[in-house]
Structure formats: structure tokens, C-alpha cells
PDB file of N, CA and C in Angstrom:
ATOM      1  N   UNK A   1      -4.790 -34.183  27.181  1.00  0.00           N
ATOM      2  CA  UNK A   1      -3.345 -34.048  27.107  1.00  0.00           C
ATOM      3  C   UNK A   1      -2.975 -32.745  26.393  1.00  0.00           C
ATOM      4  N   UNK A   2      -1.328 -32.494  26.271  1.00  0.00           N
ATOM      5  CA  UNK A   2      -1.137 -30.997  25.889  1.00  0.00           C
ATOM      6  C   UNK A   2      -1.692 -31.003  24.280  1.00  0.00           C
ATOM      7  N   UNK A   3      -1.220 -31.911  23.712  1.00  0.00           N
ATOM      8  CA  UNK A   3      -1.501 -32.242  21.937  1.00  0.00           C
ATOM      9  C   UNK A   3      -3.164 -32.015  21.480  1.00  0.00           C
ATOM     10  N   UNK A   4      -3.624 -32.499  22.599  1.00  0.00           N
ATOM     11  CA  UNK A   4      -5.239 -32.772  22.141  1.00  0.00           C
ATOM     12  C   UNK A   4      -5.887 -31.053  22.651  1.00  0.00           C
ATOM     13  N   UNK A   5      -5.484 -30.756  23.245  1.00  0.00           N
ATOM     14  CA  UNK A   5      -5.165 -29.397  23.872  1.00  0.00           C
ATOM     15  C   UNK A   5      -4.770 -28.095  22.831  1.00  0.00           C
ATOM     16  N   UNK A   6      -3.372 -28.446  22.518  1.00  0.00           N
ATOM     17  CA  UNK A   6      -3.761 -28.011  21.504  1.00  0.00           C
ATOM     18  C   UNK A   6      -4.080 -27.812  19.952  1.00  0.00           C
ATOM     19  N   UNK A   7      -4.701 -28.767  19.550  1.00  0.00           N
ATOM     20  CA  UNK A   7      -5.343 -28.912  18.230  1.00  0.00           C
ATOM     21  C   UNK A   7      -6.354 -27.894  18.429  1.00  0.00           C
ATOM     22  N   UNK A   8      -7.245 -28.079  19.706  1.00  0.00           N
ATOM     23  CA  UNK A   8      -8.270 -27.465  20.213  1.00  0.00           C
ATOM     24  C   UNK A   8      -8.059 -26.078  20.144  1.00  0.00           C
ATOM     25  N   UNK A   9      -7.324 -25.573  20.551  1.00  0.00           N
ATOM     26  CA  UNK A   9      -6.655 -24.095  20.325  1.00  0.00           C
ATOM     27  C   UNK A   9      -6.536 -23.406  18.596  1.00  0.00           C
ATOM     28  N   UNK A  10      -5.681 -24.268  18.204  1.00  0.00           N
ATOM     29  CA  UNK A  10      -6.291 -24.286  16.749  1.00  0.00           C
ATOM     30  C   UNK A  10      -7.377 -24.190  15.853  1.00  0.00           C
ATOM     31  N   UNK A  11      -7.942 -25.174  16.353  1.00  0.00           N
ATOM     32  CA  UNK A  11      -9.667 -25.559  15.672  1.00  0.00           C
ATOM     33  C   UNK A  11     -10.335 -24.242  16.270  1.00  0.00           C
ATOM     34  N   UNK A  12     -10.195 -23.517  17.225  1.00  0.00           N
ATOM     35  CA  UNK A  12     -11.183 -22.387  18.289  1.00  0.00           C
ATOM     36  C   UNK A  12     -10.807 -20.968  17.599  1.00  0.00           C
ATOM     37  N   UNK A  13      -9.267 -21.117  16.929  1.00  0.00           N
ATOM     38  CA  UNK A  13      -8.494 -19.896  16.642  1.00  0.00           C
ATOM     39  C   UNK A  13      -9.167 -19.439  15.074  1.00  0.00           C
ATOM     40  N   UNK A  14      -9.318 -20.997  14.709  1.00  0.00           N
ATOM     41  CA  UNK A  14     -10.229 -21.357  13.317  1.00  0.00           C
ATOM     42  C   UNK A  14     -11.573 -20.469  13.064  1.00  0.00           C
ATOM     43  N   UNK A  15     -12.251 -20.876  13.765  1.00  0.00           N
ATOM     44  CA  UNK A  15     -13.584 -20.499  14.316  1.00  0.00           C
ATOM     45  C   UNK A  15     -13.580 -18.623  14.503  1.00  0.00           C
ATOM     46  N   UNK A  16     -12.957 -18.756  15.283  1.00  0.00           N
ATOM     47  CA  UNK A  16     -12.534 -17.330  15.233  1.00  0.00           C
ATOM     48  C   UNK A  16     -12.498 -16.208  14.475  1.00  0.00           C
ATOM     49  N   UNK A  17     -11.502 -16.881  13.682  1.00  0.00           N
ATOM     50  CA  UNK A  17     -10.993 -15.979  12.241  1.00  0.00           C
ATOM     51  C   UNK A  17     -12.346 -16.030  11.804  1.00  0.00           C
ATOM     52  N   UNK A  18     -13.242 -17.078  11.482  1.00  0.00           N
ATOM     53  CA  UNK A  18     -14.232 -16.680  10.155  1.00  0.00           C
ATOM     54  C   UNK A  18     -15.581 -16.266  11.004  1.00  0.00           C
ATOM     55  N   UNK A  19     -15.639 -16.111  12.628  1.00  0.00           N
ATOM     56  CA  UNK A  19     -16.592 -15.859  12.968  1.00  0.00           C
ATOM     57  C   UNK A  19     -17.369 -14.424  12.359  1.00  0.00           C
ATOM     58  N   UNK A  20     -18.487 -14.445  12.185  1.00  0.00           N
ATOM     59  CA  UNK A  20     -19.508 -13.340  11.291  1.00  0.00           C
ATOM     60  C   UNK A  20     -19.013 -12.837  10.375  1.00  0.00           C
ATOM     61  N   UNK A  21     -18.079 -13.667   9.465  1.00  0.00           N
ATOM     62  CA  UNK A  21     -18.424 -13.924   8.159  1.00  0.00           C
ATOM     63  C   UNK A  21     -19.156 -14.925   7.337  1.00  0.00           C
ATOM     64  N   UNK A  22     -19.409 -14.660   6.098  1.00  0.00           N
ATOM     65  CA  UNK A  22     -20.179 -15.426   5.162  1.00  0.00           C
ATOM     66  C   UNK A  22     -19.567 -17.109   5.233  1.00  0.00           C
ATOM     67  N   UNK A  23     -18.612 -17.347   5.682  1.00  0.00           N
ATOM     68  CA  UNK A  23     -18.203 -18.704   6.119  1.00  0.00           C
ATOM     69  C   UNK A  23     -19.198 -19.626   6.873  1.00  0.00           C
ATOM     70  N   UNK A  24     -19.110 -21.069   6.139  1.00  0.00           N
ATOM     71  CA  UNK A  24     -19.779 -21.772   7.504  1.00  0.00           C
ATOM     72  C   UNK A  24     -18.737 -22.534   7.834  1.00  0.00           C
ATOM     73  N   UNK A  25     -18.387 -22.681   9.713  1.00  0.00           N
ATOM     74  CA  UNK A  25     -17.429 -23.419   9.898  1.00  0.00           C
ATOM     75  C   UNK A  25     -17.741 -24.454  10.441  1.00  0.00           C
ATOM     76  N   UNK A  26     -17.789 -25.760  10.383  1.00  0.00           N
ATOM     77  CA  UNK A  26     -18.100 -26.741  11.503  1.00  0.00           C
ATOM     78  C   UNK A  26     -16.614 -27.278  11.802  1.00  0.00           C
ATOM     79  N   UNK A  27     -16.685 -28.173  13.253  1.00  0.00           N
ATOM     80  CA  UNK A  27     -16.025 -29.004  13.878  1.00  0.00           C
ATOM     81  C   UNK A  27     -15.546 -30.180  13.961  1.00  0.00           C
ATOM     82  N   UNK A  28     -15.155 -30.665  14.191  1.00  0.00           N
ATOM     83  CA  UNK A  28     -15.297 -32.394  14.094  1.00  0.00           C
ATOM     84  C   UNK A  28     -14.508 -33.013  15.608  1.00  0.00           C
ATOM     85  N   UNK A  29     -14.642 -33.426  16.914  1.00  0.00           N
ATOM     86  CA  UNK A  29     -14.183 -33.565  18.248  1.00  0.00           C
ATOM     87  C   UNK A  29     -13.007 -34.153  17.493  1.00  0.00           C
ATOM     88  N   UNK A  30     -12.352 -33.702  18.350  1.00  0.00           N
ATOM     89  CA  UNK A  30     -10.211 -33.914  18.637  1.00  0.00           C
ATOM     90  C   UNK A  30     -10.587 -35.716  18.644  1.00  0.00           C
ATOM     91  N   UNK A  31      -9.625 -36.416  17.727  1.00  0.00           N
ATOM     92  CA  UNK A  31      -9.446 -37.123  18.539  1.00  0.00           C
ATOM     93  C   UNK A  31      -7.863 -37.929  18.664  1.00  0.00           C
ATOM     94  N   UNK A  32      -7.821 -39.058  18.858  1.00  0.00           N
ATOM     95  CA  UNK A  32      -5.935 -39.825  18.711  1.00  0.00           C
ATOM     96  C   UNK A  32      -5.829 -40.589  17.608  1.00  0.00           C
ATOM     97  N   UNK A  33      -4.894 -40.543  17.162  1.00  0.00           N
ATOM     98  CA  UNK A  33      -4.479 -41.236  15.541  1.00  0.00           C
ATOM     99  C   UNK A  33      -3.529 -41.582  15.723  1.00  0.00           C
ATOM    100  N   UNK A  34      -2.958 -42.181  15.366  1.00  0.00           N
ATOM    101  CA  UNK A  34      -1.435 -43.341  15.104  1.00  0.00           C
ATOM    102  C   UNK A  34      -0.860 -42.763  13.714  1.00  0.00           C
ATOM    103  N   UNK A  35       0.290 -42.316  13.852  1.00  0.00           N
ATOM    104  CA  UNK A  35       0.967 -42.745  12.513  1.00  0.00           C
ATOM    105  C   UNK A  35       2.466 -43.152  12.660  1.00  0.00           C
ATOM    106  N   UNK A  36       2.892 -44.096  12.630  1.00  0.00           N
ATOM    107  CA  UNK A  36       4.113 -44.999  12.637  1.00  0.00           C
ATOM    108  C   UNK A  36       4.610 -44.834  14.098  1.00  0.00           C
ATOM    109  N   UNK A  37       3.257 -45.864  14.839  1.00  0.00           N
ATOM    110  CA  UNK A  37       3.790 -46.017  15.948  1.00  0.00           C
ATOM    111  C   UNK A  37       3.546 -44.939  16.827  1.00  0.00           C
ATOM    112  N   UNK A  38       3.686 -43.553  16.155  1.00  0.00           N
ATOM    113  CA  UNK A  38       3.340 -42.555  17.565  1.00  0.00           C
ATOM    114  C   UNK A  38       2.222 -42.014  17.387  1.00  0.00           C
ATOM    115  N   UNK A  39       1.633 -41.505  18.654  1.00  0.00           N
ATOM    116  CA  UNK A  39       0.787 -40.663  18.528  1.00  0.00           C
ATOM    117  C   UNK A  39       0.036 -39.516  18.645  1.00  0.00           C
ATOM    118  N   UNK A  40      -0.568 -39.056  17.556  1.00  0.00           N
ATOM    119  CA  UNK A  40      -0.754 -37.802  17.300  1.00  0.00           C
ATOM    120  C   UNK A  40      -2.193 -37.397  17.884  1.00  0.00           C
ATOM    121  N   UNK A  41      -2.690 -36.033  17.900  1.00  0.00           N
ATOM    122  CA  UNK A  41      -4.179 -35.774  18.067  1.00  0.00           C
ATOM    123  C   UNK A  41      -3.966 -35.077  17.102  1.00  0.00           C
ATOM    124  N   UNK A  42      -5.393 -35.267  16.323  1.00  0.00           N
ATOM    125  CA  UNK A  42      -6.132 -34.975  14.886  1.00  0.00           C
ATOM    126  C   UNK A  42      -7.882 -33.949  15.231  1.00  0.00           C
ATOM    127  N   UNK A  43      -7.490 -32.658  14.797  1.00  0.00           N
ATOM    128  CA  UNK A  43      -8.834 -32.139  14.635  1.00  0.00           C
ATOM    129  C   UNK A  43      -9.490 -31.876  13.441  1.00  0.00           C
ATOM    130  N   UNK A  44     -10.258 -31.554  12.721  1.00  0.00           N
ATOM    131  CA  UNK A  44     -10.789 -31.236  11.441  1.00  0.00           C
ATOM    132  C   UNK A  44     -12.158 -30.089  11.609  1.00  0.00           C
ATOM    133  N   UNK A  45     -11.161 -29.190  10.546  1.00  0.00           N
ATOM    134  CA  UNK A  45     -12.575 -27.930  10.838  1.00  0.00           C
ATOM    135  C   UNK A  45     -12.707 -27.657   9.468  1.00  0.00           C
ATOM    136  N   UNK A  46     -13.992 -27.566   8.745  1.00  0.00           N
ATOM    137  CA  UNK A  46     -15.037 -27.723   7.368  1.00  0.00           C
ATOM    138  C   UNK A  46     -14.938 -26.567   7.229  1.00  0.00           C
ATOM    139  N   UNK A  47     -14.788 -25.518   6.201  1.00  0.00           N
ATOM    140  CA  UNK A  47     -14.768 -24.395   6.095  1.00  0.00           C
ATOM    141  C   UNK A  47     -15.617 -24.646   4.209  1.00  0.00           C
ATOM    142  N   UNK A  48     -16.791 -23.673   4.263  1.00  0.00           N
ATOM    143  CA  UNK A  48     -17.401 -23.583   3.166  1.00  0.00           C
ATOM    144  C   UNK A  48     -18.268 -22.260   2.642  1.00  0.00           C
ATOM    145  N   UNK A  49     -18.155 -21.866   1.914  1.00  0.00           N
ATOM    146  CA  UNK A  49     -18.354 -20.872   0.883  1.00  0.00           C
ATOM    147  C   UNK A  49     -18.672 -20.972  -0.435  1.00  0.00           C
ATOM    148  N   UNK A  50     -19.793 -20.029  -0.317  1.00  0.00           N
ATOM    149  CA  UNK A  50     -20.133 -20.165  -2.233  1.00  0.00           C
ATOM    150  C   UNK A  50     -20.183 -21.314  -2.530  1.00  0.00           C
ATOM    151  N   UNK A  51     -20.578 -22.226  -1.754  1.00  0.00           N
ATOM    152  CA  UNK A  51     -20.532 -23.590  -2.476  1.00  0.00           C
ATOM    153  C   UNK A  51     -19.117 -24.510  -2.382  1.00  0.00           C
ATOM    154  N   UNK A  52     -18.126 -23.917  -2.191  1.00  0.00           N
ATOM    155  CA  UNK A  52     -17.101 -24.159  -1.996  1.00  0.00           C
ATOM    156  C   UNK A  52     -16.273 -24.638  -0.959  1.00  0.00           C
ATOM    157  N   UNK A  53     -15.952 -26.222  -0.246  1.00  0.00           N
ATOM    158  CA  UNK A  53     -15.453 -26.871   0.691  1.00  0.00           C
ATOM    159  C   UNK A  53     -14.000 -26.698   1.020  1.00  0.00           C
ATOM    160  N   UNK A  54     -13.862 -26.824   1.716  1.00  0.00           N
ATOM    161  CA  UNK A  54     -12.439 -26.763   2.446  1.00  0.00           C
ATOM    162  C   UNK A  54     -12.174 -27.583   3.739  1.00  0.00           C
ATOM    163  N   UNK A  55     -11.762 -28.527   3.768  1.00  0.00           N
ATOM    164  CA  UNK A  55     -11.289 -29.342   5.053  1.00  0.00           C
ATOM    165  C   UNK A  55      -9.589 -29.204   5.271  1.00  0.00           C
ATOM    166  N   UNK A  56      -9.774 -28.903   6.683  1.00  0.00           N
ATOM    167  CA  UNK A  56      -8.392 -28.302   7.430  1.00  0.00           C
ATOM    168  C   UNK A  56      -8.279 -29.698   8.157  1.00  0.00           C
ATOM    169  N   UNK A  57      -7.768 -30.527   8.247  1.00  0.00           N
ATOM    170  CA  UNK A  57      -7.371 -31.432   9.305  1.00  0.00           C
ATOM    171  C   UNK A  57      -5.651 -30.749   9.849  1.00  0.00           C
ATOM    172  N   UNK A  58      -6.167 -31.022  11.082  1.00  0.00           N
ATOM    173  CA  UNK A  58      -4.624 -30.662  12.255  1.00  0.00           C
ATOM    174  C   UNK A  58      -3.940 -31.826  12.861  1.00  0.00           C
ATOM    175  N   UNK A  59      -2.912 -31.945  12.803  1.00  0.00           N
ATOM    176  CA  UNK A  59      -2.238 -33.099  13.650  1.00  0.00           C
ATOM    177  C   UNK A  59      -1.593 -32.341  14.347  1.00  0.00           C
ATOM    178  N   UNK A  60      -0.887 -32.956  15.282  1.00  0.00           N
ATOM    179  CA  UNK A  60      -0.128 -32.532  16.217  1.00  0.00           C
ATOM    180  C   UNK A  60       0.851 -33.688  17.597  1.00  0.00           C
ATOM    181  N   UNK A  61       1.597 -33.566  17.166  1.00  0.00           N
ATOM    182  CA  UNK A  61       2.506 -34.268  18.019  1.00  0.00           C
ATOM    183  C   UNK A  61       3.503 -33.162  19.140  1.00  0.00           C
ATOM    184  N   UNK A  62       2.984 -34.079  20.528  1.00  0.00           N
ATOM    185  CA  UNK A  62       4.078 -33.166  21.382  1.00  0.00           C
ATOM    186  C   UNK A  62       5.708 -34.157  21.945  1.00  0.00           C
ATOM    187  N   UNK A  63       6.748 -33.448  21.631  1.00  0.00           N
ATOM    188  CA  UNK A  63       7.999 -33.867  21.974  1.00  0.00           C
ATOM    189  C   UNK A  63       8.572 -33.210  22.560  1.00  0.00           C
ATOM    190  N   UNK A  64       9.356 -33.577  24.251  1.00  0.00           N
ATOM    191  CA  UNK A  64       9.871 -32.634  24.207  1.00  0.00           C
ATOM    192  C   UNK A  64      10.087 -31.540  25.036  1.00  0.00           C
ATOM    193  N   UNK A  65       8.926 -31.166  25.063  1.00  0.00           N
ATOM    194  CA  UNK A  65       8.340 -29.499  25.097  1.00  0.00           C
ATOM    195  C   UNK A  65       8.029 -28.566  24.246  1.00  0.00           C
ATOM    196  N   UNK A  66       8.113 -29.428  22.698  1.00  0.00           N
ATOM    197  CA  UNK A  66       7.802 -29.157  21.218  1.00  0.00           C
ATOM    198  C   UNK A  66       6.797 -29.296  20.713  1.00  0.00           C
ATOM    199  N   UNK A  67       5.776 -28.728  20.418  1.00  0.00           N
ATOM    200  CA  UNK A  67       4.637 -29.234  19.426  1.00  0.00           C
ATOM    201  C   UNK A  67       5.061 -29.024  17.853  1.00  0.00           C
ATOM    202  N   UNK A  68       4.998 -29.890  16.986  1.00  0.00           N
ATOM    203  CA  UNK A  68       5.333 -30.554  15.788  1.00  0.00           C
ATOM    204  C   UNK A  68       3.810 -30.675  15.206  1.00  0.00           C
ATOM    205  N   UNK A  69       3.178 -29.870  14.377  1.00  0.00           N
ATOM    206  CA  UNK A  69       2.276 -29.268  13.805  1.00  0.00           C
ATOM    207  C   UNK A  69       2.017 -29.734  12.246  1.00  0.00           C
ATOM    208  N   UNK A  70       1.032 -30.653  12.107  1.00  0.00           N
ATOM    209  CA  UNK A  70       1.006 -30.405  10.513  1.00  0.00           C
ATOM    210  C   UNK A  70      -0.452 -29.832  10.162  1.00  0.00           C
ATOM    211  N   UNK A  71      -0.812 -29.357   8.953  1.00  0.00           N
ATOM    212  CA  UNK A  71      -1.967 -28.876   8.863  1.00  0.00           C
ATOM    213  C   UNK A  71      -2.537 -28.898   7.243  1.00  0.00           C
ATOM    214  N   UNK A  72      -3.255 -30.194   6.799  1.00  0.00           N
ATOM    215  CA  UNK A  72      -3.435 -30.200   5.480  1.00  0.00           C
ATOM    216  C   UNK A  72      -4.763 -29.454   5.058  1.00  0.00           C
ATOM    217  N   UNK A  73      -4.619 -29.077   4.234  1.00  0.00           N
ATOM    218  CA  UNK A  73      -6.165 -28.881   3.613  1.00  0.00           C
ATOM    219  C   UNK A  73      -6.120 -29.042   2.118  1.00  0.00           C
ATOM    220  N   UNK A  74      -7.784 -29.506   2.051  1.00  0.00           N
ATOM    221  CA  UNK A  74      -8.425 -30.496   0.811  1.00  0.00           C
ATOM    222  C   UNK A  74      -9.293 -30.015   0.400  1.00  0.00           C
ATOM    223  N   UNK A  75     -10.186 -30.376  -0.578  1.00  0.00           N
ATOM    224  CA  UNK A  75     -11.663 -29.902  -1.092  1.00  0.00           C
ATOM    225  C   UNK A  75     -11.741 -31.706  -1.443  1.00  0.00           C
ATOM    226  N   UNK A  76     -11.166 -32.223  -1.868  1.00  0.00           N
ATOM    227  CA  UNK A  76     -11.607 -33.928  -2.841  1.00  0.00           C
ATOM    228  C   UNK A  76     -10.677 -34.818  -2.304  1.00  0.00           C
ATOM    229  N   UNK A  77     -11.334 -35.766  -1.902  1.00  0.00           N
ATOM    230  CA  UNK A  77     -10.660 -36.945  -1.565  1.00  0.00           C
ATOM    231  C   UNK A  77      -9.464 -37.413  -1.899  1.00  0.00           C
ATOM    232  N   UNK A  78      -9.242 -36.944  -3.419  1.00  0.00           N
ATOM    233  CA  UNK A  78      -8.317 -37.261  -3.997  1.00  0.00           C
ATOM    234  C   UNK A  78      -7.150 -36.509  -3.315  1.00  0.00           C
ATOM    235  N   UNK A  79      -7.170 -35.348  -3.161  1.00  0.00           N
ATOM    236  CA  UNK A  79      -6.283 -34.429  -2.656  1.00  0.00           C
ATOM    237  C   UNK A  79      -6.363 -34.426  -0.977  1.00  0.00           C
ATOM    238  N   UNK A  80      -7.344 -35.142  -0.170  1.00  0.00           N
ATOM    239  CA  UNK A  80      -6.909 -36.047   1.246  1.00  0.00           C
ATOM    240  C   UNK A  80      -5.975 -37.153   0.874  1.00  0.00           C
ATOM    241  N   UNK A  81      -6.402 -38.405   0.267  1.00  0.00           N
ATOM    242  CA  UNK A  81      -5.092 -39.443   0.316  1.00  0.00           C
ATOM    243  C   UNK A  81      -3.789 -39.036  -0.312  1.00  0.00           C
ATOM    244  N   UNK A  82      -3.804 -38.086  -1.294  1.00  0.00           N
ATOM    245  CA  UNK A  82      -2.481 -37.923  -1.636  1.00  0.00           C
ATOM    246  C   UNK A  82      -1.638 -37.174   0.130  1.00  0.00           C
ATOM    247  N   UNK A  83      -2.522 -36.193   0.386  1.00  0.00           N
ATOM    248  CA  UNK A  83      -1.511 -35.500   1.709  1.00  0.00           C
ATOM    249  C   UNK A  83      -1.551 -36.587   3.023  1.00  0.00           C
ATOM    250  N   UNK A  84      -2.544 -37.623   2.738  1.00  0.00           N
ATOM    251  CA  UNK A  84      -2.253 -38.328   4.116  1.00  0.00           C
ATOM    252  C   UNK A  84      -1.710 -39.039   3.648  1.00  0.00           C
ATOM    253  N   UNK A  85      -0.830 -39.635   2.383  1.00  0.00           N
ATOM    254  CA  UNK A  85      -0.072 -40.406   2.246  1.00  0.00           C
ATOM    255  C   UNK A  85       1.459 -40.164   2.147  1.00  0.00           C
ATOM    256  N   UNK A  86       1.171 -38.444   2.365  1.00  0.00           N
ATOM    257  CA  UNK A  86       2.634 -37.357   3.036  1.00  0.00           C
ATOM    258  C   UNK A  86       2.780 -37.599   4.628  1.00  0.00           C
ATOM    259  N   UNK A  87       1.345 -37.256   4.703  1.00  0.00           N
ATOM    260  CA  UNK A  87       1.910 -37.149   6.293  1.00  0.00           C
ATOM    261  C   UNK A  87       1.925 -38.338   6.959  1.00  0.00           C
ATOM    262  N   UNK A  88       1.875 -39.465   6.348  1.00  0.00           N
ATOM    263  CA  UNK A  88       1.509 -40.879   6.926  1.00  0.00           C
ATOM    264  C   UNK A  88       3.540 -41.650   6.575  1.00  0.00           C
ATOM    265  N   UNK A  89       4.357 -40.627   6.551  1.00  0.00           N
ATOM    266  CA  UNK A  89       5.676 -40.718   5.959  1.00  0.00           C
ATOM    267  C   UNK A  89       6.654 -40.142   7.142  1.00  0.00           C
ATOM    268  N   UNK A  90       5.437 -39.671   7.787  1.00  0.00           N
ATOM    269  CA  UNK A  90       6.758 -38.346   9.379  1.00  0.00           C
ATOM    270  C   UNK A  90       6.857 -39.721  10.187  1.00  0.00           C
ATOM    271  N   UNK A  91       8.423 -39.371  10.468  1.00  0.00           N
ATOM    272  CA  UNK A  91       8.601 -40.668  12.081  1.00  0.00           C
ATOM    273  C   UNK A  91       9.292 -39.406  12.940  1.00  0.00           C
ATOM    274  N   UNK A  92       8.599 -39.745  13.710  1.00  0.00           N
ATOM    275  CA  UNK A  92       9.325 -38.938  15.394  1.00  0.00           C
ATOM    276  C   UNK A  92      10.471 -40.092  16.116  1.00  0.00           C
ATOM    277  N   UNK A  93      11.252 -39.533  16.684  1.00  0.00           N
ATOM    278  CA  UNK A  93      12.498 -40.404  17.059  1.00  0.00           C
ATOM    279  C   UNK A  93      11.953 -40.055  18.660  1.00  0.00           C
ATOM    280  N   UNK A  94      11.978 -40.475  19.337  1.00  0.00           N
ATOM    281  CA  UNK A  94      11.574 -40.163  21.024  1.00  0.00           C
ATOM    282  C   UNK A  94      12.565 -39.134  21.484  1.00  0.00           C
TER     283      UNK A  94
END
């Protein structure tokens, strides 16, 4: 679909940017997530350095002819549930 589509675009654009640098980037496959009822596609790309983690998760909802974009990033769990308990707060109206 267009959403899962483009997360993918995202996650590739990701890749991109840090290609042959000192970055390691991995992937994680697109997949569908629910949050209040609608649904979104979710990608996640690992970005690490010096020892140092970084997780990008992408959502993406299409409305419309709108893509509605969120894009958190974390290093600690702690700082995943606090933002998915932001973004677990968006309602889309149809």
C-alpha cells in the first residue's frame, strides 16, 4: 500500500544518508500497527556509533492524499514508552 510504501522510502533515504560512513545501519521489515482504531505502517531503522544506539521508528498514516508522518527516536526503553505513549494519543478522523 502507499503508507507501507512509504515508510520504505524513508527507511532507504535512512540508509542512504549514513551509507560509507562509520555508522552501522540496520532495518527492521515495514510492517501494520493499529493505533486507535486506524492504521498505520511502522518501520524501524538502528542507527549505531561509538557504541552509541539510536532507534528511529516511522509511522505513517495515509489520508486523503496526505501522508501524516511521525518519527520517534530513542536510545532506552524508557524513552520508547514514554514517545509511544505520545504517539499512541493521535486519532485520525476519516
Amino acid at each position: 500500500s502507499n503508507k507501507e510504501a512509504y515508510v520504505k522510502a524513508k527507511m532507504n533515504y535512512i540508509e542512504y544518508i549514513f551509507a560509507g560512513s562509520d555508522y552501522i545501519v540496520t532495518s527492521e521489515k515495514v510492517q501494520k500497527v493499529w493505533i486507535n482504531d486506524r492504521e498505520f505502517a511502522k518501520g524501524s531503522v538502528t542507527l549505531t556509533f561509538e557504541g552509541v544506539t539510536i532507534i528511529q521508528d516511522i509511522y505513517v498514516i495515509v489520508r486523503k492524499n496526505h501522508a501524516i508522518t511521525a518519527m520517534l527516536n530513542y536510545s532506552t526503553e524508557e524513552e520508547k514508552e514514554e514517545l509511544e505513549s505520545f504517539i499512541n494519543t493521535i486519532k485520525v478522523k476519516n
